[in-house]
C-alpha atoms as a PDB file:
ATOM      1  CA  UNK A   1     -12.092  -9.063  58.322  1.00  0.00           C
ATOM      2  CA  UNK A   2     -15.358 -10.534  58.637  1.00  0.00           C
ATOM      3  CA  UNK A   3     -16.656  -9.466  54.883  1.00  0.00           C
ATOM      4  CA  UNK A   4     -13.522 -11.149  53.601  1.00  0.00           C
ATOM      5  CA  UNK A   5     -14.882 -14.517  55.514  1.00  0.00           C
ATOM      6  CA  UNK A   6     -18.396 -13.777  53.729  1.00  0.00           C
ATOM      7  CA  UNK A   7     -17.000 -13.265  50.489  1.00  0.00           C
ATOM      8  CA  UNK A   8     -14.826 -16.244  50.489  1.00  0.00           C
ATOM      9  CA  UNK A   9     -17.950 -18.471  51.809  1.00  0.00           C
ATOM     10  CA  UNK A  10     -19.709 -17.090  48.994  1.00  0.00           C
ATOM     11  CA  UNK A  11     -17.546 -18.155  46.901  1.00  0.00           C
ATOM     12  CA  UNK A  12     -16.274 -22.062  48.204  1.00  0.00           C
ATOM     13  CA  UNK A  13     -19.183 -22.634  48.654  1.00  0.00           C
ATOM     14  CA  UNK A  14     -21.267 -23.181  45.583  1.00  0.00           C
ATOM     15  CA  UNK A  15     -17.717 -24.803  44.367  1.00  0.00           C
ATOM     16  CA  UNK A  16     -17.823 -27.157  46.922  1.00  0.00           C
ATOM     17  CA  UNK A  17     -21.511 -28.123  46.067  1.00  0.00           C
ATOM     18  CA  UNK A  18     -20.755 -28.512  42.423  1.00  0.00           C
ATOM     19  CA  UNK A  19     -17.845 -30.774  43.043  1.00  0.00           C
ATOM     20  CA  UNK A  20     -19.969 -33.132  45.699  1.00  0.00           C
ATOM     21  CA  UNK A  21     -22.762 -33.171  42.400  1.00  0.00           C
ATOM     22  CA  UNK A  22     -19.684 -33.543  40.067  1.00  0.00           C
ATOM     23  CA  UNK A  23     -18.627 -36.716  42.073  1.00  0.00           C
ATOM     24  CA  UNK A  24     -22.383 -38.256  42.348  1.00  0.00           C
ATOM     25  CA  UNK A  25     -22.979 -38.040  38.984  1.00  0.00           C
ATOM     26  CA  UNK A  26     -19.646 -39.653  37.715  1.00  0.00           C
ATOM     27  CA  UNK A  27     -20.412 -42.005  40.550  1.00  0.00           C
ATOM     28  CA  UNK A  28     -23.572 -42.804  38.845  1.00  0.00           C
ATOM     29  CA  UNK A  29     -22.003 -43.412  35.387  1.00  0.00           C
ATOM     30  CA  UNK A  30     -19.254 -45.307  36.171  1.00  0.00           C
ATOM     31  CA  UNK A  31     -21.509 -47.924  38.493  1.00  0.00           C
ATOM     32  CA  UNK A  32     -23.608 -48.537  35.230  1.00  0.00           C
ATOM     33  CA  UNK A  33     -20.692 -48.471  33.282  1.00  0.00           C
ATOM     34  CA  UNK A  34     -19.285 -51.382  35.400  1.00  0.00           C
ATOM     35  CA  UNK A  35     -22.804 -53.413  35.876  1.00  0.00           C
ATOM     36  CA  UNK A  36     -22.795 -53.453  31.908  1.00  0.00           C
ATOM     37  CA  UNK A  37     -25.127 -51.463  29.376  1.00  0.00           C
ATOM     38  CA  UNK A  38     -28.281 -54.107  29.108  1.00  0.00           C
ATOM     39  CA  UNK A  39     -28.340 -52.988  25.218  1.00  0.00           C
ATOM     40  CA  UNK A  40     -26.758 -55.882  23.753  1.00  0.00           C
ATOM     41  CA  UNK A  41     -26.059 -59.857  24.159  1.00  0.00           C
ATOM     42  CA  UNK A  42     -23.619 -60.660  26.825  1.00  0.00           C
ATOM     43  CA  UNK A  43     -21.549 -63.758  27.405  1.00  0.00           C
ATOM     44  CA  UNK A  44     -21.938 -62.718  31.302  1.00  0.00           C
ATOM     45  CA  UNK A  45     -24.920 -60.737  32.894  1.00  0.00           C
ATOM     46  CA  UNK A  46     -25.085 -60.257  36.272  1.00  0.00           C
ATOM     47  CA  UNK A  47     -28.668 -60.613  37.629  1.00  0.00           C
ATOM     48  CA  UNK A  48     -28.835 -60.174  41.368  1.00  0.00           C
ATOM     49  CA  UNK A  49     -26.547 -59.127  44.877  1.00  0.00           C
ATOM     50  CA  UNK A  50     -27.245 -59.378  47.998  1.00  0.00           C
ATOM     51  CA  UNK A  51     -24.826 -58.340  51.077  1.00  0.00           C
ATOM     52  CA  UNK A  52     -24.576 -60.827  53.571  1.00  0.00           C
ATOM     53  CA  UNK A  53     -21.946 -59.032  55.876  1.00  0.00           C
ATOM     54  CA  UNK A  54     -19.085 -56.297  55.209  1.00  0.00           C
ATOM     55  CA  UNK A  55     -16.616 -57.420  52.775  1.00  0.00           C
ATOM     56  CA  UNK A  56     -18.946 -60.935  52.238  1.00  0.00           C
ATOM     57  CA  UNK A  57     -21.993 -60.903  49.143  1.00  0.00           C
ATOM     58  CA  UNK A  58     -23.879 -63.257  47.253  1.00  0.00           C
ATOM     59  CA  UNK A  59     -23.904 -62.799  43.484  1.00  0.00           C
ATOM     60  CA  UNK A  60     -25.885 -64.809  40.976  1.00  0.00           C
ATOM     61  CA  UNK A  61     -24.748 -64.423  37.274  1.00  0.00           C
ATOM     62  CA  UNK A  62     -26.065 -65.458  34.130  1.00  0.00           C
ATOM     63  CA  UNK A  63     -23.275 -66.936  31.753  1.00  0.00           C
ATOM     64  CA  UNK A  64     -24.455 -68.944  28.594  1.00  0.00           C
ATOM     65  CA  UNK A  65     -28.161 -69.936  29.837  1.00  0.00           C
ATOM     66  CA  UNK A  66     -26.871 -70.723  33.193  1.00  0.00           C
ATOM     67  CA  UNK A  67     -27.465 -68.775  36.531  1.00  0.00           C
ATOM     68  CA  UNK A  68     -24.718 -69.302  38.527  1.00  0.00           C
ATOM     69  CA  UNK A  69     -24.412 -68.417  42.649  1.00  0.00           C
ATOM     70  CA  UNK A  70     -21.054 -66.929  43.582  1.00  0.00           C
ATOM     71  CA  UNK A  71     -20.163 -66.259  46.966  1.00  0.00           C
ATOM     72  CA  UNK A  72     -17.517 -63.139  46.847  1.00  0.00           C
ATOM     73  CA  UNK A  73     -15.313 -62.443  49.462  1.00  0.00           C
ATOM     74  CA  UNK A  74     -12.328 -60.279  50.063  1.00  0.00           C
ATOM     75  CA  UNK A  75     -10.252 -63.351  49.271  1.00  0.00           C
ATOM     76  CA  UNK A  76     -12.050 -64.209  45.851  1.00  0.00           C
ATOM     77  CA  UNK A  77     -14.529 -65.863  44.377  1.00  0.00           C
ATOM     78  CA  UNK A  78     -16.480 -68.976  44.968  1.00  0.00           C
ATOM     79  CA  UNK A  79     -18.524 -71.053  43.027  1.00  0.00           C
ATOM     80  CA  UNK A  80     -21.925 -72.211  45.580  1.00  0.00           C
ATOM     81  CA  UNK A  81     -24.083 -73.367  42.926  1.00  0.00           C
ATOM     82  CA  UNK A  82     -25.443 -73.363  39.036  1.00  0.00           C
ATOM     83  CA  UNK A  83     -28.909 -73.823  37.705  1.00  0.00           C
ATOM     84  CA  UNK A  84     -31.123 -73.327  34.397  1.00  0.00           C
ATOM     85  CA  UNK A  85     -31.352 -69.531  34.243  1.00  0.00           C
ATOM     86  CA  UNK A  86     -35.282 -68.933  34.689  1.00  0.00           C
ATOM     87  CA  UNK A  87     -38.143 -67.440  31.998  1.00  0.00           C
ATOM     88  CA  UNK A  88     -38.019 -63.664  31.514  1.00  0.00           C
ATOM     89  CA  UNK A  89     -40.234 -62.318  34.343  1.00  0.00           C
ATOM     90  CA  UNK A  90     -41.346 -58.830  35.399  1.00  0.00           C
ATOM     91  CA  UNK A  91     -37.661 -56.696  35.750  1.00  0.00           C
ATOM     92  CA  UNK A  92     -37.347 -55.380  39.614  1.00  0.00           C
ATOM     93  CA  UNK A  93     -35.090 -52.306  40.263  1.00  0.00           C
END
């Protein structure tokens, strides 16, 4: 009885470990899938987020040579505000 619980921990296991990896990494390539691949020009690029509370974030864009400020919400999107898009500076991560 008990070496049948040992073997099948041995074995679920590791499978359950390669599917939690399995899910990060698709995770991972779908998010930069959905930001956009930076290796080309874009109509729309979006440059910054920021989380104000759940369900509620600021986004600023840049569409055409324009930053734009959205405010996204559960309802939908809001236009706050649209400026030059600034110079090329050092890239944060």
């Amino acid at each position: 009885m008990m070496l049948e619980y040992f073997a099948r921990l041995a074995l679920l296991l590791p499978l359950l470990a390669l599917l939690i990896w399995g899910s990060l990494r698709l995770t991972r390539y779908l998010q930069g899938r959905m930001v956009g691949a930076q290796g080309g020009e874009r109509a729309l690029q979006l440059v910054e987020t920021s989380l104000l509370a759940p369900g509620l974030k600021l986004a600023v864009v840049r569409f055409h040579g324009r930053e734009i400020l959205l405010g996204c919400s559960r309802q939908g999107l809001v236009r706050l505000g649209e400026a030059e898009a600034r110079t090329a500076g050092p890239e944060r991560d």
